[in-house]
N, C-alpha and C. Protein backbone atom coordinates (compact mmCIF):
# COMPACT_ATOMS: atom_id res chain seq x y z
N UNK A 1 15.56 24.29 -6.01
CA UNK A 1 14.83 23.30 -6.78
C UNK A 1 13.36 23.68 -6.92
N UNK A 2 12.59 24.33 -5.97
CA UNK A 2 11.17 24.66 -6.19
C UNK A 2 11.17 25.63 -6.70
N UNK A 3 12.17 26.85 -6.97
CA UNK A 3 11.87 27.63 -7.76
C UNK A 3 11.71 27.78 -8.83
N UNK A 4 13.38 26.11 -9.39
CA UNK A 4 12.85 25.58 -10.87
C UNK A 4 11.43 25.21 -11.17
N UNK A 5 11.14 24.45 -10.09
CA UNK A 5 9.52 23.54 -10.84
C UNK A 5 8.98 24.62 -11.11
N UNK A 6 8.78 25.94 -9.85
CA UNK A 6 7.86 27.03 -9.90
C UNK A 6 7.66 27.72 -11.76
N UNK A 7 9.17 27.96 -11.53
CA UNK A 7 8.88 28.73 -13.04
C UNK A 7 9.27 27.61 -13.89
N UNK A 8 9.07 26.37 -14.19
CA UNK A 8 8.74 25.45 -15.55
C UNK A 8 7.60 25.21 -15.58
N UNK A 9 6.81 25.56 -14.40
CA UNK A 9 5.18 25.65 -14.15
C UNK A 9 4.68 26.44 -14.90
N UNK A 10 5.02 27.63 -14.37
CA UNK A 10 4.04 29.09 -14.67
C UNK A 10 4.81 28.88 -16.37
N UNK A 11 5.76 28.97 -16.95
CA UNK A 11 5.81 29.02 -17.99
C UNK A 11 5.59 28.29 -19.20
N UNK A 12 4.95 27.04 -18.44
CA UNK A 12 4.07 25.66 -19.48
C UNK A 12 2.96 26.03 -19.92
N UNK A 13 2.41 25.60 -21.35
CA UNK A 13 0.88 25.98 -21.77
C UNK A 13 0.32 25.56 -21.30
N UNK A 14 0.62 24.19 -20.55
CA UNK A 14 0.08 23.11 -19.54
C UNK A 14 -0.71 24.00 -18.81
N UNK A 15 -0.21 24.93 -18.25
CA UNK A 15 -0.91 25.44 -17.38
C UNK A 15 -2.11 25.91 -17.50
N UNK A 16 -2.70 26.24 -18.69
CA UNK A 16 -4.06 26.66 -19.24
C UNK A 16 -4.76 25.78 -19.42
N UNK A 17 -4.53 24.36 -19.36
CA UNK A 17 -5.18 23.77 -19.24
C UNK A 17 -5.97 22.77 -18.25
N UNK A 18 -4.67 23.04 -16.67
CA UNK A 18 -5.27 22.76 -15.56
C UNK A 18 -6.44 23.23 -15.29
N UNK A 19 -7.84 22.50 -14.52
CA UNK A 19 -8.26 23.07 -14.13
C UNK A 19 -8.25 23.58 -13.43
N UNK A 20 -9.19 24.26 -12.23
CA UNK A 20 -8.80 25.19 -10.98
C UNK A 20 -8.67 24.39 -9.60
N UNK A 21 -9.12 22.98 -10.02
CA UNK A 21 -8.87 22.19 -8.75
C UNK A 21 -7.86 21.39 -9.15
N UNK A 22 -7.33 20.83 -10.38
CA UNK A 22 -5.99 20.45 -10.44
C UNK A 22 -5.07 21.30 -10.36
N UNK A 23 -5.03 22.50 -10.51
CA UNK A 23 -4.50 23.48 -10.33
C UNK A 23 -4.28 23.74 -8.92
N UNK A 24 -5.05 23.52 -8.29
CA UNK A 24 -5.15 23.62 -6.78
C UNK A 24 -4.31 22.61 -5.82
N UNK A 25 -4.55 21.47 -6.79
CA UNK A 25 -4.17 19.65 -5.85
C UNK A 25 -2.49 19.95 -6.42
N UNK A 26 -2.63 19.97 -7.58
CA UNK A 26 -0.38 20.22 -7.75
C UNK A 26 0.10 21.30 -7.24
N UNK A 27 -0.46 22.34 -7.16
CA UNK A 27 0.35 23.45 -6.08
C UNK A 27 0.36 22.88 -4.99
N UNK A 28 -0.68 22.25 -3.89
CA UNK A 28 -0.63 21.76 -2.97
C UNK A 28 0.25 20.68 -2.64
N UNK A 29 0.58 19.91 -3.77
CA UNK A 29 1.60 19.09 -3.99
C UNK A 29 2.80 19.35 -3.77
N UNK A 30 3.34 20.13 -4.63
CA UNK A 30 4.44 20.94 -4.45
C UNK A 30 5.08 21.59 -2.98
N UNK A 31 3.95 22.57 -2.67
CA UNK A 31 3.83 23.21 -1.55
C UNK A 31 4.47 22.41 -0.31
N UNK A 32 3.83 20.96 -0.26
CA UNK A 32 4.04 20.03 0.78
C UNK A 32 5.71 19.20 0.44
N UNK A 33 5.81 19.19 -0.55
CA UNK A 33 7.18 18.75 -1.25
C UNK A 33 7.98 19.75 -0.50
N UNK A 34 7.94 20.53 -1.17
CA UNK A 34 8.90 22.15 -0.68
C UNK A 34 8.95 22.17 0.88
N UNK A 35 8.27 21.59 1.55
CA UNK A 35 8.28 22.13 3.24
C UNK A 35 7.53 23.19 3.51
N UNK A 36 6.91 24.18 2.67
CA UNK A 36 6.64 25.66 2.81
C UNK A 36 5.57 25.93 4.23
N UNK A 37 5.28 26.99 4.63
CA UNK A 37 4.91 27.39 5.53
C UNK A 37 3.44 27.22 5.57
N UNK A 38 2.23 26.83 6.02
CA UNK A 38 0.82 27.11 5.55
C UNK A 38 0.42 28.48 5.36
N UNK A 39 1.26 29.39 5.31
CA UNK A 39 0.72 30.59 4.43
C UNK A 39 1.46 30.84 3.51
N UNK A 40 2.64 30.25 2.99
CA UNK A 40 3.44 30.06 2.12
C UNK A 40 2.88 29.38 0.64
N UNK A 41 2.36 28.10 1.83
CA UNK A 41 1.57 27.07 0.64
C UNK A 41 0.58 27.76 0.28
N UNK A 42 -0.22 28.57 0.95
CA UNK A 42 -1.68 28.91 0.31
C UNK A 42 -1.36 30.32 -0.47
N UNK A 43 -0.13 30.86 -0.38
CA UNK A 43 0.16 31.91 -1.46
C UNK A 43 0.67 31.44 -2.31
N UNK A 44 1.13 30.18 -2.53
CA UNK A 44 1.56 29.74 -3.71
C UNK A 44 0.39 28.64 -4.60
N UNK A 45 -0.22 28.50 -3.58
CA UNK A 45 -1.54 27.43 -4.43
C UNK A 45 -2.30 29.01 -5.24
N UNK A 46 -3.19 29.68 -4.47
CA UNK A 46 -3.61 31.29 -4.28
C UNK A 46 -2.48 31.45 -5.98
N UNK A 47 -1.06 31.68 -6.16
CA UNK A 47 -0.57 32.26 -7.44
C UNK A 47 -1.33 31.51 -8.13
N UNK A 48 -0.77 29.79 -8.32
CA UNK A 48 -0.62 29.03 -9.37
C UNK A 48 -2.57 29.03 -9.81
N UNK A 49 -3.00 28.66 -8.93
CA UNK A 49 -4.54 28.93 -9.34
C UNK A 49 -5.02 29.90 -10.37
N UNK A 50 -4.62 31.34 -9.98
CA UNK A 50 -5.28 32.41 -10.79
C UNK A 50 -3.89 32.91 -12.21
N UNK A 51 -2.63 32.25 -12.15
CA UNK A 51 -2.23 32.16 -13.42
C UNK A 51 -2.74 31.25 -14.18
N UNK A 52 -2.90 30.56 -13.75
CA UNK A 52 -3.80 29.15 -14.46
C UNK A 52 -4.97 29.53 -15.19
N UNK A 53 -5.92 30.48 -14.75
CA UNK A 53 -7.46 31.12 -14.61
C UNK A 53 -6.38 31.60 -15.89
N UNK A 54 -5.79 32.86 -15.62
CA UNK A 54 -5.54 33.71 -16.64
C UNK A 54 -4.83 33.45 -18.42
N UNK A 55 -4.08 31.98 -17.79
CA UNK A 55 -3.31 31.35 -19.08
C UNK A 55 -4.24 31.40 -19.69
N UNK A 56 -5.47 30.05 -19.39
CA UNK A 56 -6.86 30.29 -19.65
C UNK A 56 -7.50 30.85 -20.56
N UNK A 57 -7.82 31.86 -19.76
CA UNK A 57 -8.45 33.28 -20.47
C UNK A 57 -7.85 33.89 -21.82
N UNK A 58 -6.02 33.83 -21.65
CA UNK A 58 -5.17 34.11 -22.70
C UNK A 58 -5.22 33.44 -23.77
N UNK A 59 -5.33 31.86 -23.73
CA UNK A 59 -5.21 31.06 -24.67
C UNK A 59 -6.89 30.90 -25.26
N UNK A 60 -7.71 31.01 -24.54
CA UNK A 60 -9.43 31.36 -25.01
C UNK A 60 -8.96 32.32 -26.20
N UNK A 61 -9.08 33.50 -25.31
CA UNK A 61 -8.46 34.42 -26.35
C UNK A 61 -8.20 34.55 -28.09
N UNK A 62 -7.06 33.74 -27.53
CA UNK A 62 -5.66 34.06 -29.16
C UNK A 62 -6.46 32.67 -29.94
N UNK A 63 -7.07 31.40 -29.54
CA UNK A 63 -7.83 31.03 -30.53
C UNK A 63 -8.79 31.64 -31.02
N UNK A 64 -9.68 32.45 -30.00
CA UNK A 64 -10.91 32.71 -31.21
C UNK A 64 -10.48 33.93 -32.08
N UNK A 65 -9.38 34.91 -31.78
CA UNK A 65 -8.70 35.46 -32.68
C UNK A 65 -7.95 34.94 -33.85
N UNK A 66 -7.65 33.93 -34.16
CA UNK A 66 -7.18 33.57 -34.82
C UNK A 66 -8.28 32.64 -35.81
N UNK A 67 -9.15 31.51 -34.70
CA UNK A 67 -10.44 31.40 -35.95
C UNK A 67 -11.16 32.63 -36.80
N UNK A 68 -11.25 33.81 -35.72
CA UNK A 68 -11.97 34.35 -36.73
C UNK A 68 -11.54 35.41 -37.80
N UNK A 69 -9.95 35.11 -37.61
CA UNK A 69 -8.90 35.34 -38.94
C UNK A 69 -9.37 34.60 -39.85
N UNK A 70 -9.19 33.55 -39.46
CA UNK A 70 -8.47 32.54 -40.73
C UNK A 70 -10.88 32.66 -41.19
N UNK A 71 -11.64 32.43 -40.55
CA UNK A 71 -13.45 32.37 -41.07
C UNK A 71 -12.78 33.57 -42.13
N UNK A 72 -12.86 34.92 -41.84
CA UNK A 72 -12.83 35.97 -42.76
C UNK A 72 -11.59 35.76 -44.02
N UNK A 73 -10.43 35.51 -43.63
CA UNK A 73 -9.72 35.14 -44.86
C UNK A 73 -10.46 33.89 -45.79
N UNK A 74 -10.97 33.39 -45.91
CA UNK A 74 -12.12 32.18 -45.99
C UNK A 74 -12.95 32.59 -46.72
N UNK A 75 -13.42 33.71 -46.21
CA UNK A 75 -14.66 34.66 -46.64
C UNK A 75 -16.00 33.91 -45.99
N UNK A 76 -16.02 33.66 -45.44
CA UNK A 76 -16.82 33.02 -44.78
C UNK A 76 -18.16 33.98 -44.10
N UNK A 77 -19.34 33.48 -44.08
CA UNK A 77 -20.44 34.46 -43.80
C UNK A 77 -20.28 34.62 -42.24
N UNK A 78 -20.80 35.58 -42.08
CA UNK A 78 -20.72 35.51 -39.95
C UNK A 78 -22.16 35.52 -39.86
N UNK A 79 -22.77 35.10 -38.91
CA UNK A 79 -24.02 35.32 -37.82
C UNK A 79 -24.76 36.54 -38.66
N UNK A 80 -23.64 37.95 -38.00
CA UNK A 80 -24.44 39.17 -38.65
C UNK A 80 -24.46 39.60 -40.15
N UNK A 81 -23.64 39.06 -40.79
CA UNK A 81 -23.93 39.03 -42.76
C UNK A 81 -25.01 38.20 -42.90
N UNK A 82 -25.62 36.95 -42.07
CA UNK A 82 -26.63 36.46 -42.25
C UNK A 82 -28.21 37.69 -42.19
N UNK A 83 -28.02 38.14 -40.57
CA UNK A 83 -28.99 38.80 -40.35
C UNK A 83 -29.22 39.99 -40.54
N UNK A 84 -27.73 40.10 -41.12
CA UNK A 84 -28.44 41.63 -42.42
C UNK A 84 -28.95 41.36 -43.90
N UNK A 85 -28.19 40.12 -44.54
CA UNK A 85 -29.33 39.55 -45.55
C UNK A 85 -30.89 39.18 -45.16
N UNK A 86 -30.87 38.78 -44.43
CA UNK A 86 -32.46 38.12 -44.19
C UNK A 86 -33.37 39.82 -43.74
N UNK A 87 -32.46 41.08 -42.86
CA UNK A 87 -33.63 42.08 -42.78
C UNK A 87 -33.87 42.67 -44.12
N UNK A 88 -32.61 42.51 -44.92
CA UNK A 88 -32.74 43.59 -46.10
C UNK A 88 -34.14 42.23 -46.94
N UNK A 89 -33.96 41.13 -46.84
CA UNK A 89 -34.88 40.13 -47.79
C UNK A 89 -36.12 40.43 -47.04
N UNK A 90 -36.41 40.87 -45.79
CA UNK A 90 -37.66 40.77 -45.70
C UNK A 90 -38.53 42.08 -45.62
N UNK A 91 -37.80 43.12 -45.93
CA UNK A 91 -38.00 44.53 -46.65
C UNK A 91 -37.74 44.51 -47.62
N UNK A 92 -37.49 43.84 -48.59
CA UNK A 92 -38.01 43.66 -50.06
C UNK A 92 -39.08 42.85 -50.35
N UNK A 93 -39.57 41.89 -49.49
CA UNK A 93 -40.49 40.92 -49.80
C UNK A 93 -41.65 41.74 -49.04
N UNK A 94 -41.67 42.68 -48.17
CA UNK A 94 -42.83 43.54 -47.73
C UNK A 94 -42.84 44.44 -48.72
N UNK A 95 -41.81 45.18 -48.76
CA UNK A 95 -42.45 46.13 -50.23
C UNK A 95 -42.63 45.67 -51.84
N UNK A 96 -42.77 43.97 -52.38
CA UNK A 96 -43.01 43.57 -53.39
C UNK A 96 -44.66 43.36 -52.99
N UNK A 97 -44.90 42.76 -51.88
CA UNK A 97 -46.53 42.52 -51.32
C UNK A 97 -47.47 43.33 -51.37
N UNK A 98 -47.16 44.70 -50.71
CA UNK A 98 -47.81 46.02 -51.01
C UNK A 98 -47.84 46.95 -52.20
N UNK A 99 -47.08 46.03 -53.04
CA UNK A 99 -47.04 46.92 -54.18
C UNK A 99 -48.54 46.65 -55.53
N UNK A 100 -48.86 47.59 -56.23
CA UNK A 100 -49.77 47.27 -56.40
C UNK A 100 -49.66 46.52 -57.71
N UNK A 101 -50.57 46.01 -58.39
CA UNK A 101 -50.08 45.22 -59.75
C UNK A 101 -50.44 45.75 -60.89
């Protein structure tokens, strides 16, 4: 039975969204459910913690990959199309100033 919860755990998106201390308090939960050993429990709090961290990181990830699909299909300006218009505008507006009349 804890091996079910284990892996309906690790394989929930849920999990990316625990934080690292809820993440911490339901493994511990579990852990104490299960009977497990106190080094049992703290290798299994210890997993669920840093898959959690990593879902995380994964799902960070694949959104901003995917916003900054869909900005460019969009056509959408970025940060640096800004601040290469504005150097190229302000090397044209220095060399219209110095120019003579």
């Amino acid at each position: 039975m804890f091996e079910l919860i284990k892996k309906t755990l690790f394989t929930g998106v849920g999990l990316a969204a625990l934080t690292k201390e809820k993440a911490e308090e339901l493994a511990k939960e579990l852990a104490n459910t299960a009977n497990l050993s106190a080094d049992k429990g703290k290798e299994f709090v210890d997993e669920v913690v840093a898959r959690s961290e990593k879902a995380r990181k994964d799902l960070e990830e694949t959104v901003q990959r995917h916003v900054a699909e869909q900005l460019k299909r969009m056509n959408v300006a970025t940060h640096e199309d800004i601040a290469t218009l504005a150097e190229r505008l302000e090397t044209l507006e220095r060399t219209l100033s110095v120019r003579p009349e």
